[in-house]
Protein backbone atom coordinates (compact mmCIF):
# COMPACT_ATOMS: atom_id res chain seq x y z
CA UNK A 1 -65.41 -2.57 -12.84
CA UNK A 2 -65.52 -3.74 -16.28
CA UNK A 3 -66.22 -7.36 -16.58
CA UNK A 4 -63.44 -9.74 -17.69
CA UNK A 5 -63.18 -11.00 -21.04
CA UNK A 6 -62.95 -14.47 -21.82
CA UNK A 7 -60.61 -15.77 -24.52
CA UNK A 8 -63.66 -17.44 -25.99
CA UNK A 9 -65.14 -14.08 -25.93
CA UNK A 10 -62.26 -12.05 -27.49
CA UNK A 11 -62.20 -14.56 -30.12
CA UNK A 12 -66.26 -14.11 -31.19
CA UNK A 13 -65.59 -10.67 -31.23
CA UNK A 14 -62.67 -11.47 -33.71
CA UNK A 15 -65.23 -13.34 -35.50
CA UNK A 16 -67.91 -10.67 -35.30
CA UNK A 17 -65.52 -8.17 -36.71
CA UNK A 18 -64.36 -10.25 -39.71
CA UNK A 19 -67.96 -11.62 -40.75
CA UNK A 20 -68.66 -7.95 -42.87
CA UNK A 21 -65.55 -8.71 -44.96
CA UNK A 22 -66.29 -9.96 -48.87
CA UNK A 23 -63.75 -12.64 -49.22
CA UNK A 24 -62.89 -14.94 -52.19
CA UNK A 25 -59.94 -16.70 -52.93
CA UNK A 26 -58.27 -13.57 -54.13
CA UNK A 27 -58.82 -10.19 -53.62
CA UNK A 28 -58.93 -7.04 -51.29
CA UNK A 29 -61.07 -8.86 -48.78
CA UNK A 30 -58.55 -11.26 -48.24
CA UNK A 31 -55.68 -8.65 -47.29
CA UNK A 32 -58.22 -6.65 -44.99
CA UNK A 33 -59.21 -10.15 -43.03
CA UNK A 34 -55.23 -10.59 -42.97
CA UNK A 35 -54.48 -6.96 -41.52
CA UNK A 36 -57.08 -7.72 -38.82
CA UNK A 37 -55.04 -11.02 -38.03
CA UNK A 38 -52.00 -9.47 -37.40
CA UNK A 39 -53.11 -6.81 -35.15
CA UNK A 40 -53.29 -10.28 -32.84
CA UNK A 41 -50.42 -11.94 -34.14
CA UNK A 42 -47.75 -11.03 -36.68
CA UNK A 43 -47.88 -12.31 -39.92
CA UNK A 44 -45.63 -12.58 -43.22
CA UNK A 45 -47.75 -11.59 -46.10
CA UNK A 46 -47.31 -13.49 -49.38
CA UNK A 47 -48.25 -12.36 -52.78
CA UNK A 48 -48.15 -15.15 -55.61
CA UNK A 49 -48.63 -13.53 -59.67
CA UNK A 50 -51.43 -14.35 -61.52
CA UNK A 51 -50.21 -17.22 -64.07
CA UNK A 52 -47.71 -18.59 -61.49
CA UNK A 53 -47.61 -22.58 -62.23
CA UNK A 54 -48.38 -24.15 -58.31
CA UNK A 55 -48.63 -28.09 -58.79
CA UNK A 56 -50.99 -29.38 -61.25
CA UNK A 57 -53.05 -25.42 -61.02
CA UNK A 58 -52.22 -22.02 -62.00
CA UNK A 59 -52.57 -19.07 -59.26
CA UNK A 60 -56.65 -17.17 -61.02
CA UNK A 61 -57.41 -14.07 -62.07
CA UNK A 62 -58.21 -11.28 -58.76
CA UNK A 63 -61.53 -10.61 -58.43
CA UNK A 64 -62.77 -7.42 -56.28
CA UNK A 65 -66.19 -6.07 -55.79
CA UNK A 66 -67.27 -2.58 -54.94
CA UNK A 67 -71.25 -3.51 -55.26
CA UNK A 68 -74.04 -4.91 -56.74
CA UNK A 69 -77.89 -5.23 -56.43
CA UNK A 70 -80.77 -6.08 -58.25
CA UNK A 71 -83.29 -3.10 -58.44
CA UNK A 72 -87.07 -2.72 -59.16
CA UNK A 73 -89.14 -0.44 -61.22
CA UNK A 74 -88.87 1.87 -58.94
CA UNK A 75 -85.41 2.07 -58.09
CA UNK A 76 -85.96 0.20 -55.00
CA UNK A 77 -82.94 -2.33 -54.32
CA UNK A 78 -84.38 -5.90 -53.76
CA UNK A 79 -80.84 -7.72 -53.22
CA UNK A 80 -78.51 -5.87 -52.46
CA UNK A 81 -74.74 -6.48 -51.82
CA UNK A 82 -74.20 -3.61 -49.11
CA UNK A 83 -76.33 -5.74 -46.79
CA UNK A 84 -74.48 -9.10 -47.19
CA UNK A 85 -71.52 -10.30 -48.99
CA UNK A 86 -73.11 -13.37 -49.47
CA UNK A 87 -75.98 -11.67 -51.89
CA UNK A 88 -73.33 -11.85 -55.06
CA UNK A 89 -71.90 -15.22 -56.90
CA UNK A 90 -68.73 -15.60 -55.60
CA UNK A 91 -66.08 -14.27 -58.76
CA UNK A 92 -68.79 -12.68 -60.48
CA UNK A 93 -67.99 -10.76 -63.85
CA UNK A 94 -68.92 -7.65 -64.06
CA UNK A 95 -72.96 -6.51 -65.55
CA UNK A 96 -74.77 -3.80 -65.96
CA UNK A 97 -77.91 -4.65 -67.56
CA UNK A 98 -81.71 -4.36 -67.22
CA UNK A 99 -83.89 -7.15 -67.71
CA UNK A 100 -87.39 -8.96 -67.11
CA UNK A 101 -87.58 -11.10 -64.42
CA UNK A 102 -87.70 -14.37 -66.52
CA UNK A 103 -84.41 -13.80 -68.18
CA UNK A 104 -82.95 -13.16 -65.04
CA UNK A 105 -84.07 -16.33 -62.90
CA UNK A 106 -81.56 -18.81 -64.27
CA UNK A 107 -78.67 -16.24 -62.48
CA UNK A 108 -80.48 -16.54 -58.97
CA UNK A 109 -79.68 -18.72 -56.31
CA UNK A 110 -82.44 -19.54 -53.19
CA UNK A 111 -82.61 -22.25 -50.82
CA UNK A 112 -86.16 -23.27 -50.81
CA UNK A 113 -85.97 -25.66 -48.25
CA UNK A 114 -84.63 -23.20 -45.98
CA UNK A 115 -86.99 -19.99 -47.35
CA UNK A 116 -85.61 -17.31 -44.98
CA UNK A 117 -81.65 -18.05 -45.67
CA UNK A 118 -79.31 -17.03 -48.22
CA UNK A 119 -77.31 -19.70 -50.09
CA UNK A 120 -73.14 -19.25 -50.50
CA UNK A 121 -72.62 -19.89 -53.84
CA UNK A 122 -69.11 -19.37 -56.02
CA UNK A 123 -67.86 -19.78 -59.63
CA UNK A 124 -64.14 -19.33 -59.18
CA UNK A 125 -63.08 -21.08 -62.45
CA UNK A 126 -65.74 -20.31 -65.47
CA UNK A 127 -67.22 -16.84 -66.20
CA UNK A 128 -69.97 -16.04 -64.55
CA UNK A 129 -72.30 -13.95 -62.73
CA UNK A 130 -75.39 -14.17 -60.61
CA UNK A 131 -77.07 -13.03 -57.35
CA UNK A 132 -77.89 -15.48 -54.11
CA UNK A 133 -81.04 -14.18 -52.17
CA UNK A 134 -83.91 -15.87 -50.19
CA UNK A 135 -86.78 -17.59 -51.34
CA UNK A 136 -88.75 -15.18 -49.69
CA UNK A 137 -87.54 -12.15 -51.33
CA UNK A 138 -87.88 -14.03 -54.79
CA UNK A 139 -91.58 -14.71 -54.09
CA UNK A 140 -91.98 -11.41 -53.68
CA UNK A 141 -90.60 -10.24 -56.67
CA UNK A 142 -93.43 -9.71 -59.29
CA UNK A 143 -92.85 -10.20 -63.36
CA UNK A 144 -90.86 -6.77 -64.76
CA UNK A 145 -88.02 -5.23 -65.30
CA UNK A 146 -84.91 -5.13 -63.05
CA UNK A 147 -81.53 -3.52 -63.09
CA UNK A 148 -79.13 -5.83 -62.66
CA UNK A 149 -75.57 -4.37 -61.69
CA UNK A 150 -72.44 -6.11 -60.45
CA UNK A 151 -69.69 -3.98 -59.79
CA UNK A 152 -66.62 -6.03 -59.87
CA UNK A 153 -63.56 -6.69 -61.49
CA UNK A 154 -61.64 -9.91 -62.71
CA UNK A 155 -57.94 -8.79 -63.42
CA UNK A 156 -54.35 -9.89 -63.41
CA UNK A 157 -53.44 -9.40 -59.50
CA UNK A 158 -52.27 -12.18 -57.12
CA UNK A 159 -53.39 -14.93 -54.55
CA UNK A 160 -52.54 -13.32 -51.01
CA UNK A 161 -51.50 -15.81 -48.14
CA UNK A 162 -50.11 -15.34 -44.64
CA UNK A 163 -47.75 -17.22 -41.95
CA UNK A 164 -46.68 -16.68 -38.32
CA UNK A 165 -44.00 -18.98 -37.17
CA UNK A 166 -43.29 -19.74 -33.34
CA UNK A 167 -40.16 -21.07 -33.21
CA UNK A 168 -39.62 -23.75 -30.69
CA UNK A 169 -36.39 -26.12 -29.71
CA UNK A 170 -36.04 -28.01 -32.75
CA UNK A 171 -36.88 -27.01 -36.49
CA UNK A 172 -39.05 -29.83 -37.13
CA UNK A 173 -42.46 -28.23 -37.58
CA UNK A 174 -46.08 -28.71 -36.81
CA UNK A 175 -48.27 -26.45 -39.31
CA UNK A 176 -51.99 -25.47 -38.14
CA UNK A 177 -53.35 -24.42 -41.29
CA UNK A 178 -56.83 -22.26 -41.93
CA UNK A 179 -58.61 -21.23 -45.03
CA UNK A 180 -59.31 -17.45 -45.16
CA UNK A 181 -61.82 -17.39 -48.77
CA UNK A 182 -65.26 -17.82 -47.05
CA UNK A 183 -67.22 -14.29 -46.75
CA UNK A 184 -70.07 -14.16 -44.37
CA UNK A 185 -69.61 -17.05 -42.51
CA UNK A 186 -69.21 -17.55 -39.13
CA UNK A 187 -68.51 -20.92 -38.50
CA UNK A 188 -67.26 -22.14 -41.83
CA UNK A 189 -64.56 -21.00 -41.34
CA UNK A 190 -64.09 -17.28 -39.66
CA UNK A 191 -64.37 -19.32 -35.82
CA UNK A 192 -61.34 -21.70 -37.40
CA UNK A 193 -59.66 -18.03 -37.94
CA UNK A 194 -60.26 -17.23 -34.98
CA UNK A 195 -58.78 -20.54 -32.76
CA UNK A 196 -55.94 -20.55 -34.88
CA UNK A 197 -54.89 -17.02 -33.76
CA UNK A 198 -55.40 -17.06 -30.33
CA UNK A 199 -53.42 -20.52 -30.82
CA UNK A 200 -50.93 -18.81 -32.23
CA UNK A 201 -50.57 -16.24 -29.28
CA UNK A 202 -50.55 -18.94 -26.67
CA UNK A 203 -47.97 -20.93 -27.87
CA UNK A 204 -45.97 -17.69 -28.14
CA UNK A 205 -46.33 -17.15 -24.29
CA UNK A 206 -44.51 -20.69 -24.03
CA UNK A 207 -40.85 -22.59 -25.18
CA UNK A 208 -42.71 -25.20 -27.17
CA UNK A 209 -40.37 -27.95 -28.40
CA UNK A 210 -41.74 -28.02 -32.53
CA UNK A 211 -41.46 -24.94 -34.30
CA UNK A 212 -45.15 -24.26 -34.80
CA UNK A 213 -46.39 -22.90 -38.78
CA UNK A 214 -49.65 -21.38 -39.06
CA UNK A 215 -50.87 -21.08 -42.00
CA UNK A 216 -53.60 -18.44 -42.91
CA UNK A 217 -54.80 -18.82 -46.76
CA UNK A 218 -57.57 -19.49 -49.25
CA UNK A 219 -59.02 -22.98 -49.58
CA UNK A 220 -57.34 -25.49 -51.84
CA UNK A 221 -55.73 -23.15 -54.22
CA UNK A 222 -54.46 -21.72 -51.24
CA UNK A 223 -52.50 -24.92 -49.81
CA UNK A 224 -51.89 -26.03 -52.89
CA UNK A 225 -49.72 -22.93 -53.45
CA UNK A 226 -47.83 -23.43 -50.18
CA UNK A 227 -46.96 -26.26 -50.76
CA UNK A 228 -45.70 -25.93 -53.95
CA UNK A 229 -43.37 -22.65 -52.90
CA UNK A 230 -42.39 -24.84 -49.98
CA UNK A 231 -41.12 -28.05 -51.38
CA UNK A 232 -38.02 -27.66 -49.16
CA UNK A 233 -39.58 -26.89 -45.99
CA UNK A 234 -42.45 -29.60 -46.36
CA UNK A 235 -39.60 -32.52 -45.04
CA UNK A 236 -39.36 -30.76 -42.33
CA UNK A 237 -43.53 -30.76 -41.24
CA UNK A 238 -43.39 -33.66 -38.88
CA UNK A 239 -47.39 -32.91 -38.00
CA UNK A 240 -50.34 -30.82 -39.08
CA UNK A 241 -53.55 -29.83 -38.11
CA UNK A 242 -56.62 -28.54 -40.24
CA UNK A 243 -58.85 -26.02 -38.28
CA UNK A 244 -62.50 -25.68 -39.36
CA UNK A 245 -65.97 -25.18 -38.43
CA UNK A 246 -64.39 -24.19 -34.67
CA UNK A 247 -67.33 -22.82 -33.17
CA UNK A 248 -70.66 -24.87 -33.58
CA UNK A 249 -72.42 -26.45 -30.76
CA UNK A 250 -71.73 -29.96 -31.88
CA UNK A 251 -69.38 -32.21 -30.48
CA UNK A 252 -65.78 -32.03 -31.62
CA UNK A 253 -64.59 -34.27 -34.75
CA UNK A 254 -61.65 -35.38 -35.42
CA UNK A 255 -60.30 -36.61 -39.09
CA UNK A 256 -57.35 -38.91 -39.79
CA UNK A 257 -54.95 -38.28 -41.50
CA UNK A 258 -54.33 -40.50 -45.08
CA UNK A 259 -52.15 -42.47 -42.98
CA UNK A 260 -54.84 -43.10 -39.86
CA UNK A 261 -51.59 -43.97 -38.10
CA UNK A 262 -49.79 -40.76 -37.75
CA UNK A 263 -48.79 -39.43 -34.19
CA UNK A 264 -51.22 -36.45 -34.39
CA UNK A 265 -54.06 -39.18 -35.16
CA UNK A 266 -52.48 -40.85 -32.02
CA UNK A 267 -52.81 -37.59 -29.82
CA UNK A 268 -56.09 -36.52 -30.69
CA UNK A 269 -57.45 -39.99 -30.25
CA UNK A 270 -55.95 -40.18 -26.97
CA UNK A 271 -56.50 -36.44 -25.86
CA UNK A 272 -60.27 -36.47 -26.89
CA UNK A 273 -60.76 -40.20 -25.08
CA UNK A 274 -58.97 -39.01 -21.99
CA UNK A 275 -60.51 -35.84 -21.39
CA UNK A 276 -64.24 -37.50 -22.10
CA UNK A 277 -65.54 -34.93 -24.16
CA UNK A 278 -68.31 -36.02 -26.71
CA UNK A 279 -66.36 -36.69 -29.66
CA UNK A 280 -66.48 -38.09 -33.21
CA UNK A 281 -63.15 -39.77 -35.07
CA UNK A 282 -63.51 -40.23 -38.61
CA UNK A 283 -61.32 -42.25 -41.31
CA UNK A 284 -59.49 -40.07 -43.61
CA UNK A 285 -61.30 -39.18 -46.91
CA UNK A 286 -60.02 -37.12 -50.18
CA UNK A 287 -62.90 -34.80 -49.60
CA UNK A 288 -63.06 -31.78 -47.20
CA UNK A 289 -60.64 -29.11 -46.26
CA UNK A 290 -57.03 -28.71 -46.90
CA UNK A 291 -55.91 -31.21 -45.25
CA UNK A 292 -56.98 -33.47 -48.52
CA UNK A 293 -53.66 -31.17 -49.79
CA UNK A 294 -51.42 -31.83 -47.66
CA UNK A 295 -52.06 -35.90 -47.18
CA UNK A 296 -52.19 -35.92 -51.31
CA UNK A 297 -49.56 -39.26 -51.61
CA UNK A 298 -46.92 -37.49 -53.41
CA UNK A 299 -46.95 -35.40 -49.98
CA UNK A 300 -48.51 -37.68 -47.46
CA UNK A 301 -47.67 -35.86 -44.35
CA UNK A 302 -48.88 -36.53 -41.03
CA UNK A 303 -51.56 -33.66 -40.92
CA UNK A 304 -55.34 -34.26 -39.12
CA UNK A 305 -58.62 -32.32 -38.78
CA UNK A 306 -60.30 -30.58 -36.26
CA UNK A 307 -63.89 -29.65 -36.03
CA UNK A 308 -67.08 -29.46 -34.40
CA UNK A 309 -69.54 -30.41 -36.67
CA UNK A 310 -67.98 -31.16 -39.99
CA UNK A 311 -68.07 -29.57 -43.35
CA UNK A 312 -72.01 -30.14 -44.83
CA UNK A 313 -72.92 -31.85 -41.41
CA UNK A 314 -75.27 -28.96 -40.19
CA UNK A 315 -78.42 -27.25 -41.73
CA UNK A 316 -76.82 -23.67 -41.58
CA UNK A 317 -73.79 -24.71 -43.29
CA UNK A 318 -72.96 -22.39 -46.54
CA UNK A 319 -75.92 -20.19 -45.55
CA UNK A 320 -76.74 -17.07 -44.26
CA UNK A 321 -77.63 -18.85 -41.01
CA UNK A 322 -74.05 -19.50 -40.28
CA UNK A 323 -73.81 -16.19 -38.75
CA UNK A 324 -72.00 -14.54 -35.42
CA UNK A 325 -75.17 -16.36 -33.47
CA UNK A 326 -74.19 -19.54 -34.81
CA UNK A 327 -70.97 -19.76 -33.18
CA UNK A 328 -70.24 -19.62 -29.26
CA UNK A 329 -67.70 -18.35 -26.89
CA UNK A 330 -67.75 -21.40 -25.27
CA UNK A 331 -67.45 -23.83 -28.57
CA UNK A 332 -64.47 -21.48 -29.42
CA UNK A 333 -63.27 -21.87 -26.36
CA UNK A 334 -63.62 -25.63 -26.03
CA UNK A 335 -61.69 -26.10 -29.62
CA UNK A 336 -58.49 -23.89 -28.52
CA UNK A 337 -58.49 -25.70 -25.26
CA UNK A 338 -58.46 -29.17 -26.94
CA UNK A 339 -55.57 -27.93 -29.48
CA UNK A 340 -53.51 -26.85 -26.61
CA UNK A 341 -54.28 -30.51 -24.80
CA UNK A 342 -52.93 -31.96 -28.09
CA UNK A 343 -49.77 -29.94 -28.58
CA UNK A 344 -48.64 -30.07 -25.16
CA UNK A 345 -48.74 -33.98 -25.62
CA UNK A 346 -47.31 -33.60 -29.13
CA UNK A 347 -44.51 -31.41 -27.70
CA UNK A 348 -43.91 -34.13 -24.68
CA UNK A 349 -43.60 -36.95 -26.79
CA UNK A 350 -40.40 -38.54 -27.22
CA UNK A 351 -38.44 -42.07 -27.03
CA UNK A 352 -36.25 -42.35 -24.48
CA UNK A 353 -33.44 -45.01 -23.64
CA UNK A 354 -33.20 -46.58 -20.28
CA UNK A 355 -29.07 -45.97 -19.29
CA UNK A 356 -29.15 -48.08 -16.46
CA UNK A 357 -31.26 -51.01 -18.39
CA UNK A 358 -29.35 -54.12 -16.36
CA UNK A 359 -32.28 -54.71 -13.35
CA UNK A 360 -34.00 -51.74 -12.10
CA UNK A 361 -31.28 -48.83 -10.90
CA UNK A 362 -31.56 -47.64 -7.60
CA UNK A 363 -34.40 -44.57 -7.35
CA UNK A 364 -33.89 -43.57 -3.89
CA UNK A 365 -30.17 -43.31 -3.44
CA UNK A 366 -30.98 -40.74 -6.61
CA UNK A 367 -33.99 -38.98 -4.28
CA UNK A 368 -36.43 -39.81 -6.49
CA UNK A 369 -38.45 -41.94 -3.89
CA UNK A 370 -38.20 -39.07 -1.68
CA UNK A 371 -39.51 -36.32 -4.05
CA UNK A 372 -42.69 -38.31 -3.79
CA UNK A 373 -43.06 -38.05 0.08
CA UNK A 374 -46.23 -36.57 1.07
CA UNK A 375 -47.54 -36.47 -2.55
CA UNK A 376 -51.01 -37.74 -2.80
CA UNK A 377 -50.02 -39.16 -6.06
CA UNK A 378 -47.30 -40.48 -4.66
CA UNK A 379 -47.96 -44.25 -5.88
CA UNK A 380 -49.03 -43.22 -9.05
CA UNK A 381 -45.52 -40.96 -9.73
CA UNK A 382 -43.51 -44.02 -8.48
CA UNK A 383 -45.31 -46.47 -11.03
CA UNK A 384 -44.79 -44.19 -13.81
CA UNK A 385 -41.39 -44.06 -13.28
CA UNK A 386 -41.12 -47.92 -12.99
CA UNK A 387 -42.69 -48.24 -16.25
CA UNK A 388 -40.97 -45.21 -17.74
CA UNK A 389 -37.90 -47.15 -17.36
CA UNK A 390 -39.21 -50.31 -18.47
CA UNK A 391 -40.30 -49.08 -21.78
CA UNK A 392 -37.33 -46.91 -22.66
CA UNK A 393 -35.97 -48.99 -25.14
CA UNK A 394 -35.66 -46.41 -27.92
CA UNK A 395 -39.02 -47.84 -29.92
CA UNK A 396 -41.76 -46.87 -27.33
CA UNK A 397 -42.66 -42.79 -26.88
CA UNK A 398 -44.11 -41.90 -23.65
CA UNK A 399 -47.78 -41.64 -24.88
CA UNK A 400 -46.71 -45.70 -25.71
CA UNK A 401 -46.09 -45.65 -22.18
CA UNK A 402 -49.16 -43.95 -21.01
CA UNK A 403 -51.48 -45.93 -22.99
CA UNK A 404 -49.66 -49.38 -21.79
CA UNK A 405 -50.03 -48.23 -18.52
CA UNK A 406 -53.13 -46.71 -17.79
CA UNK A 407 -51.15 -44.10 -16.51
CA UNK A 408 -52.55 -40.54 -17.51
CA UNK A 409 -49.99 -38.93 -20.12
CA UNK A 410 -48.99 -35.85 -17.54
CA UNK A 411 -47.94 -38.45 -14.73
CA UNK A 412 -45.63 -40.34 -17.16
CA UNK A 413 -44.37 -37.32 -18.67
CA UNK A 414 -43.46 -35.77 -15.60
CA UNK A 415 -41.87 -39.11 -14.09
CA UNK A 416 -39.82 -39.04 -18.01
CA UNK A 417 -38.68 -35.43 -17.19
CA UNK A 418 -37.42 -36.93 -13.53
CA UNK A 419 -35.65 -39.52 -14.69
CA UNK A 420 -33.67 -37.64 -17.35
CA UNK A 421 -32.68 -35.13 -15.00
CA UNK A 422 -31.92 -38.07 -12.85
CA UNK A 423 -29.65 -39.10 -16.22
CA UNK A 424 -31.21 -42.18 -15.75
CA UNK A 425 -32.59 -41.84 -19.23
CA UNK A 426 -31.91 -40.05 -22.12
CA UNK A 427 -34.04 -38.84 -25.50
C-alpha cells in the first residue's frame, strides 16, 4: 500500500515542481508557474499591455530568457543558466560578447560571506545585464577571456496575473494575496504559492460566509496593478492577508496592518495567542510585501501578513540556499493550518442583538439547558450563552465576547449559533 500523502507533503511537491521555473515580474515563466496553479485550483488569467498607466507606475517591458552562461577558453561553461535560474540578473538585456575577466567583474554578483551560495539579484527598471554565481566559482576563474552570452529578450508584451474566487454568503471579500516573480526560491515565496492554493481548495470544500479573493501576481507592480483595475471592487475587501516566506522553520510572524486595529490584526492576535504556538506580532511598516500596497492610505484596507521568518530575517534569504530543503512539510503545513484557524474565526464573527434584552429570557423552557445534559462542557456552553446574551448589544462581535470572557472563541460561537436558532438573538 502506497503511503498517504500529507497536505504538507503535496504542497512541497508543488513547491519542488515550481522551483525550476525562471520567473520575473513578466514573462513566460510567470504563465507556466500559473498553468501549474490551476491544475490545483482554477484561475482567471489576466493580461495587462505594456504602457498601461496602473497608479503612480506604468505596466514594463516583458522580459524572457532562453539562456545564458559565461564560458572559458575552452568552451567550458563556468555559470551557466541551464543549471539555475538564479545564475542571470533578473531583466537582463540581451549580450553576446567576449571579454577578459577584468572587464567583466563589475557585471558579477557573489556573496562572499556566504562563499558556496548564489545571490538573487534583479534590475527590473534600468538596462542592464550581469551574471550571479558563487564566490567559489569566481575564485576559480583565472585572468582571460570569456564568452559572455545572455539570451533574452526585453519587448512590448504584458504583466500576467491570476485570481480564483470562492464565493461565500455575502459579497464582502477577504483577498489572500501572493507574489508569483521570485525564480528559484523556495521559501521566498514559492511555499507562500503553495499555502495559498491548497487554501484556496479548502475553503472550496466549505460554505464560507466572505467571498474569499486570491490573488496570484508579481510583487508590487503586481498589486499595484490590481488594485488599480479594481477600484470598484476594493470597497468591497473587508480583510486581507499577505502570504510569504510559508515554509521556514521559524516561528510564525504576524504583521499589522497600517491600521494595527483591523479585525484580521484582531484574529491573528487572538488565534496565534490561543493556540500557543511560538509566535512573533510586529507593528505595521511601509516596507515588505504587498501588503505595503494595499494599506497605502489612499487605500488603507484592513489587510495583514503572514510568515514564518520574515522577509531578510534568515541567512538563506535571496540565495541559492533557499531551496526545496529549506522549506518543510510540516512548516507548510503549520501555516495553512493557522490560516484556516483565522478564517473560520473571521467567518464566525459577527454582532448580534439580544431580542429578549429585558432580564435574562428563559433558556430552558427554549431546551437550551437541556441540550447541555450530559455534555462535559456543559458549564462552559451554559456560560457562554449567558454572556452571549449579555454582550449582544449590536457594538460587541463574538470574538469581543470571547476575549471578555475567557471563553475559547468555538464555545461562544457555538452558544451564538444556539441562541439565534433559539431567535433569541439576531445578526
Amino acid at each position: 500500500m502506497a503511503p498517504v500523502t500529507t497536505p504538507g507533503e503535496e504542497m512541497h511537491a508543488l513547491v519542488e515542481r515550481m522551483y525550476p521555473l525562471c520567473r520575473s515580474i513578466t514573462g513566460d515563466g510567470v504563465r507556466a508557474t500559473l498553468d501549474i496553479v490551476g491544475e490545483y485550483v482554477p484561475l482567471q488569467v489576466h493580461e495587462v499591455p505594456t504602457g498601461t498607466q496602473v497608479l503612480d507606475w506604468t505596466v514594463p517591458q516583458e522580459w524572457n530568457i532562453r539562456d545564458a552562461y559565461i564560458a572559458d577558453g575552452s568552451g567550458r561553461r563556468v555559470v551557466d543558466f541551464a543549471a539555475s535560474s538564479l545564475h542571470v540578473l533578473g531583466y537582463s538585456v540581451p549580450v553576446s560578447a567576449t571579454m577578459p575577466l577584468a572587464e567583466l567583474r563589475p557585471h558579477l554578483h557573489t556573496l562572499p560571506e556566504h562563499p558556496s551560495w548564489v545571490p538573487y539579484r534583479t534590475s527590473y527598471y534600468r538596462p542592464e545585464w550581469g551574471f550571479c554565481l558563487s564566490q567559489e566559482t569566481l575564485d576559480a576563474m583565472p585572468d582571460g577571456e570569456y564568452e559572455v552570452r545572455i539570451d533574452s529578450t526585453l519587448a512590448d508584451g504584458h504583466l500576467t496575473y491570476a485570481e480564483h474566487v470562492v464565493p461565500g454568503q455575502v459579497a464582502d471579500e477577504v483577498i489572500v494575496s501572493c507574489h508569483v516573480c521570485h525564480p528559484s526560491l523556495a521559501n521566498d515565496n514559492l511555499a507562500g504559492v503553495a499555502v495559498a492554493t491548497f487554501l484556496a481548495r479548502a475553503l472550496a470544500q466549505e460554505t464560507p460566509y466572505y467571498t474569499y479573493r486570491f490573488i496570484f501576481a508579481p510583487g508590487t507592480i503586481g498589486a499595484i496593478t490590481w488594485l488599480a483595475r479594481n477600484a470598484e471592487r476594493v470597497r468591497r475587501v473587508a480583510h486581507g492577508l499577505v502570504l510569504a516566506c510559508a515554509g521556514d522553520p521559524g516561528r510564525l510572524t504576524y504583521k499589522q496592518s497600517r491600521r494595527g486595529d483591523a479585525e484580521i490584526d484582531r484574529v491573528l492576535r487572538h488565534v496565534l495567542t490561543a493556540s500557543e504556538r511560538p509566535h512573533h506580532i510586529t507593528e505595521f511598516t511601509p516596507y515588505g510585501y504587498d501588503e505595503r500596497q494595499y494599506c497605502s492610505p489612499g487605500f488603507d484596507l484592513g489587510v495583514g501578513s503572514l510568515s514564518r521568518t520574515p522577509y531578510a530575517g534568515y541567512p538563506e534569504y535571496h540565495t541559492s540556499a533557499d531551496n526545496p530543503d529549506f522549506v518543510s512539510p510540516e512548516a507548510m503545513a503549520d501555516t495553512l493550518a493557522v490560516c484556516r484557524e483565522a478564517f473560520a474565526v473571521l467567518d464566525r464573527n459577527r454582532k448580534y442583538v439580544n431580542l429578549s434584552p429585558y432580564g435574562e429570557p428563559q433558556l430552558g423552557r427554549r431546551g437550551l439547558y437541556d441540550s447541555l445534559g450530559g455534555r462535559s462542557d456543559a458549564q462552559q456552553a451554559q456560560m457562554a450563552m449567558l454572556w452571549v446574551l449579555s454582550l449582544s448589544d449590536g457594538e460587541h462581535t463574538v470574538l469581543d465576547v470571547a476575549e471578555r470572557s475567557g471563553l475559547p472563541f468555538d464555545a461562544v460561537a457555538a452558544a451564538a449559533d444556539a441562541l439565534h436558532d433559539a431567535e433569541l438573538i439576531k445578526a
